[in-house]
N, C-alpha and C. Protein backbone atom coordinates (compact mmCIF):
# COMPACT_ATOMS: atom_id res chain seq x y z
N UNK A 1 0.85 -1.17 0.00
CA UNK A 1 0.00 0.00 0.00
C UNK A 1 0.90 1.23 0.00
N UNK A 2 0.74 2.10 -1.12
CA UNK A 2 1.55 3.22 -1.03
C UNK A 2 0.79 4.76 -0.53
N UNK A 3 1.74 5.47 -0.08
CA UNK A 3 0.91 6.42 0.37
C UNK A 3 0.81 8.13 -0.61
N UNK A 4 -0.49 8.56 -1.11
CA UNK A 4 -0.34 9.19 -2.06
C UNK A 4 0.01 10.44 -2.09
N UNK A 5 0.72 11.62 -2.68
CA UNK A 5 0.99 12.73 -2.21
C UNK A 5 0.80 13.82 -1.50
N UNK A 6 -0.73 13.19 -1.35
CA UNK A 6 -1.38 14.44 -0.67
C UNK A 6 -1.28 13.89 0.74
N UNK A 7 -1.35 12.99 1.17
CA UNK A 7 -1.18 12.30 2.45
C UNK A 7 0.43 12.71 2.90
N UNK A 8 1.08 12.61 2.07
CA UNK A 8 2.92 12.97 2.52
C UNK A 8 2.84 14.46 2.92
N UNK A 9 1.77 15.07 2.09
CA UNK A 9 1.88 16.75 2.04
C UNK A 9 1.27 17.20 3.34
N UNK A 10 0.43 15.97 3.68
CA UNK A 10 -0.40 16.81 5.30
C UNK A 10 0.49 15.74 6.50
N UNK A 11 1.23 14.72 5.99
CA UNK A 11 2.28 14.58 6.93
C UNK A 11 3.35 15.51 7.63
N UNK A 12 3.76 16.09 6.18
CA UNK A 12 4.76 16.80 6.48
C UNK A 12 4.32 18.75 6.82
N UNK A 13 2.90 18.86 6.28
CA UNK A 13 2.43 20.06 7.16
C UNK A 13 2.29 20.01 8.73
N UNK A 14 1.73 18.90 8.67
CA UNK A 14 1.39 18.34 10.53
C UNK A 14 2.51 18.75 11.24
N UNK A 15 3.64 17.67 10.76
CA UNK A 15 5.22 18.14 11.48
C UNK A 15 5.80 19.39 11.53
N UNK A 16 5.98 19.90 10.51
CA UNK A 16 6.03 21.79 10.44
C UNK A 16 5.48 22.13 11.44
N UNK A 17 3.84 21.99 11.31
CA UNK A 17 2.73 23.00 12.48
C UNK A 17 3.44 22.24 14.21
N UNK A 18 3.75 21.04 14.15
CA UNK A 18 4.18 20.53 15.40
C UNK A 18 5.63 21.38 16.21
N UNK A 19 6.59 21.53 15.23
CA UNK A 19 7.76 21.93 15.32
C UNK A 19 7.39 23.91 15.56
N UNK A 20 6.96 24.38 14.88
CA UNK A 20 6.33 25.75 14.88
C UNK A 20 5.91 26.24 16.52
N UNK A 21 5.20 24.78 16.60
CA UNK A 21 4.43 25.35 17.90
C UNK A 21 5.49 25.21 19.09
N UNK A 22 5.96 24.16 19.21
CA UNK A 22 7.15 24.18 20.00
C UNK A 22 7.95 25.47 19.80
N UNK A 23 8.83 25.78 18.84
CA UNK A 23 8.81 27.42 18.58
C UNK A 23 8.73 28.22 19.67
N UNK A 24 7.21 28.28 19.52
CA UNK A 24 5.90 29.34 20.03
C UNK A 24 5.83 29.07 21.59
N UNK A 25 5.86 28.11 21.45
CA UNK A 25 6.11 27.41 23.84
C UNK A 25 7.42 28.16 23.58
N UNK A 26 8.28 28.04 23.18
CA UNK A 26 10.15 28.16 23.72
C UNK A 26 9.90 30.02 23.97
N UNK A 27 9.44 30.36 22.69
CA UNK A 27 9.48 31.67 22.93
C UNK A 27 8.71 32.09 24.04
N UNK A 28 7.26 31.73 24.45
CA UNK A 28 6.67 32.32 25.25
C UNK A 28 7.00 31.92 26.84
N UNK A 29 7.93 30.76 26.67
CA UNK A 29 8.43 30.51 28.06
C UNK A 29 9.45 32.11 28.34
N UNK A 30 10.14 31.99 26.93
CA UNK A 30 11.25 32.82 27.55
C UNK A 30 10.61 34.21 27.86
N UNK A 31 9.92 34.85 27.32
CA UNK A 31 9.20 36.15 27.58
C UNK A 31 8.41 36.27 29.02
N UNK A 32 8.05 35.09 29.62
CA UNK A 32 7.10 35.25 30.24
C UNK A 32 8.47 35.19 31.67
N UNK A 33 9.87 34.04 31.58
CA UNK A 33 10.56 34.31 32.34
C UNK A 33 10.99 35.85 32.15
N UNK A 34 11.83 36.25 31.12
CA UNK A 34 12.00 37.81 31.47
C UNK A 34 11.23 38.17 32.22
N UNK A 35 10.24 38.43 32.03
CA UNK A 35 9.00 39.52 32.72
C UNK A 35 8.82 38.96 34.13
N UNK A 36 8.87 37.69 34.29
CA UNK A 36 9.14 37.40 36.22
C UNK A 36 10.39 38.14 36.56
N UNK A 37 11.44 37.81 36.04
CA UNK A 37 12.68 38.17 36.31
C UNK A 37 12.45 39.77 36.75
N UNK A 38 11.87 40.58 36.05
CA UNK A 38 11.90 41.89 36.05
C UNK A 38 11.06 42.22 36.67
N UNK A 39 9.93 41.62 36.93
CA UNK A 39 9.12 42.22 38.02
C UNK A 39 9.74 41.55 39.60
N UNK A 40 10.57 40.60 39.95
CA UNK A 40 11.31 40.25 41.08
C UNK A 40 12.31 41.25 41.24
N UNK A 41 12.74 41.48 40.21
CA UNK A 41 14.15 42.57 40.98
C UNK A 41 13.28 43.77 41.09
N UNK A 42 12.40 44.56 40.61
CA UNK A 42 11.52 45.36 41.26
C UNK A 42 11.11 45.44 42.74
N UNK A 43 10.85 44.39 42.97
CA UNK A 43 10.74 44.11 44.54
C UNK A 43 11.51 44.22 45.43
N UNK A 44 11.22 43.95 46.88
CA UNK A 44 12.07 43.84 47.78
C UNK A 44 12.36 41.94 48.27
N UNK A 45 12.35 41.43 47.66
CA UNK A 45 13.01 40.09 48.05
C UNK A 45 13.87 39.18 48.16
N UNK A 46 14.11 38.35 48.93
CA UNK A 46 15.42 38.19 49.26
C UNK A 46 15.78 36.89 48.71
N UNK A 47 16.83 36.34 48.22
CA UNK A 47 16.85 35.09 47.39
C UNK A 47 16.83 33.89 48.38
N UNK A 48 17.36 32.52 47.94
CA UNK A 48 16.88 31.83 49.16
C UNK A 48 18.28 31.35 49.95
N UNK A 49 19.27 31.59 49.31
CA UNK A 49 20.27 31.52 49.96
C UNK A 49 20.52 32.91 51.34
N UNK A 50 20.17 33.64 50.80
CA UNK A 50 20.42 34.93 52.14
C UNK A 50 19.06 34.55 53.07
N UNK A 51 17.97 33.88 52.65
CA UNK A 51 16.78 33.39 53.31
C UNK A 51 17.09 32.39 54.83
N UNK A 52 17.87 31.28 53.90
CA UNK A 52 18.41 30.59 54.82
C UNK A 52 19.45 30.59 55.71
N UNK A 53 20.55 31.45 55.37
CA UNK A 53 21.57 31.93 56.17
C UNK A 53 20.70 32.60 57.46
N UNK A 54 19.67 33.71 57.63
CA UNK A 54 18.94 34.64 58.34
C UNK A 54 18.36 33.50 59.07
N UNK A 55 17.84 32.38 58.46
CA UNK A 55 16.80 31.50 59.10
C UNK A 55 17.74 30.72 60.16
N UNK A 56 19.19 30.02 59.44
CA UNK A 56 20.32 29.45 60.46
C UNK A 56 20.76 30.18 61.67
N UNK A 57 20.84 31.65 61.52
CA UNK A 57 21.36 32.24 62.42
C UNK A 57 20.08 32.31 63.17
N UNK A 58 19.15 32.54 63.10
CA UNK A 58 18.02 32.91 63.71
C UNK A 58 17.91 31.50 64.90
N UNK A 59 18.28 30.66 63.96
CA UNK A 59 18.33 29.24 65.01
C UNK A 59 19.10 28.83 66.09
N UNK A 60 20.28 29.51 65.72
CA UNK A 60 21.49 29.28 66.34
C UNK A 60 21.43 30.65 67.69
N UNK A 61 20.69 31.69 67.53
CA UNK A 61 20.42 32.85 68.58
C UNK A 61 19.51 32.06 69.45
N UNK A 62 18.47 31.44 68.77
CA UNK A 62 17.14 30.87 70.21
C UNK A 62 18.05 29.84 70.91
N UNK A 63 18.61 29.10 70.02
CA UNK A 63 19.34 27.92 70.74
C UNK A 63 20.45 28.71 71.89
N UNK A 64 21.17 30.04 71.98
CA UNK A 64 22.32 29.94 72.68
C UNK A 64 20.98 31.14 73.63
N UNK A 65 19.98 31.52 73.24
CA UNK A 65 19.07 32.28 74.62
C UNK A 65 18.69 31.03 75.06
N UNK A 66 18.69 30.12 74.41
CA UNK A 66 17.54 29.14 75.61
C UNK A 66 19.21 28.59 76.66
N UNK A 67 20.30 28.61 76.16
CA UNK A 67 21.31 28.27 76.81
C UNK A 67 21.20 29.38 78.19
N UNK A 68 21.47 30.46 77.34
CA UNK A 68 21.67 31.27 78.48
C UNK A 68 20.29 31.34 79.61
N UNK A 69 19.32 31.13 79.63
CA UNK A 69 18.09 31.43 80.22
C UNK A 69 18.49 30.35 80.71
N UNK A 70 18.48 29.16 80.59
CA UNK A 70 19.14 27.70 82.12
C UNK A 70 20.09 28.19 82.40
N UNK A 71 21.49 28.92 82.06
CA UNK A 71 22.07 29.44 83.30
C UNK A 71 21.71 30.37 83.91
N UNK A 72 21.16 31.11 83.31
CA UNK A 72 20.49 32.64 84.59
C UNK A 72 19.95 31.71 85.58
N UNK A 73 19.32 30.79 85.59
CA UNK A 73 17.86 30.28 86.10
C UNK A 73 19.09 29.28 87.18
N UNK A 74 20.29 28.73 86.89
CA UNK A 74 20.83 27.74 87.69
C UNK A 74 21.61 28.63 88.59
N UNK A 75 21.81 29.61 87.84
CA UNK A 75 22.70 30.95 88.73
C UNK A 75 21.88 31.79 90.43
N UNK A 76 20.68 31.67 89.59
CA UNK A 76 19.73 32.57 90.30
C UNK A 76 19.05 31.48 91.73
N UNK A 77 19.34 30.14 91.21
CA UNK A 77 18.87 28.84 92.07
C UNK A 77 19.98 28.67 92.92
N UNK A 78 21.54 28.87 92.80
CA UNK A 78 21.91 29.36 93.66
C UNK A 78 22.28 30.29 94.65
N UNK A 79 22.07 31.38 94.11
CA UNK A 79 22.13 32.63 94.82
C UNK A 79 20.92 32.73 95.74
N UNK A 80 19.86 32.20 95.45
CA UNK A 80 18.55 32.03 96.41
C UNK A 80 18.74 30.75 97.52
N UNK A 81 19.55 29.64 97.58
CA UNK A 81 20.23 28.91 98.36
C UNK A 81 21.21 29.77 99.27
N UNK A 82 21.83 30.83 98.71
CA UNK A 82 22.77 30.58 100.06
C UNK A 82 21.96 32.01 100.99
């Protein structure tokens, strides 16, 4: 069974319109990233690396107050002993 020209001709339109549209995604991905991109640096926000550094230290401050608050508290348990 052979296939007749006009069938090759809307094969090979199909693939065109397939390839085209892909195209049309690539481009509109990239436009639509610019335009995030540019409306983020407009803002005030912070990326996630300086996010998490703020968040580590933030951890590492409660952890050395909760240190210090059991010694006030073991300090203060003796000074009320003697």
């Amino acid at each position: 069974m052979t296939r007749g020209p006009i069938f090759e001709d809307l094969a090979k339109l199909m693939n065109d319109a397939a390839g085209m549209a892909g195209g049309v995604r690539r481009e509109i991905e990239t436009v639509v990233k610019t335009q995030l991109e540019r409306l983020l640096s407009t803002m005030d926000v912070v990326t996630r690396e300086e996010f998490e550094a703020v968040r580590d230290m933030a951890a590492m401050a409660r952890d050395e107050n909760d240190r210090l608050a059991a010694r006030i508290a073991e300090l203060e348990t003796k000074l009320n002993a003697k």
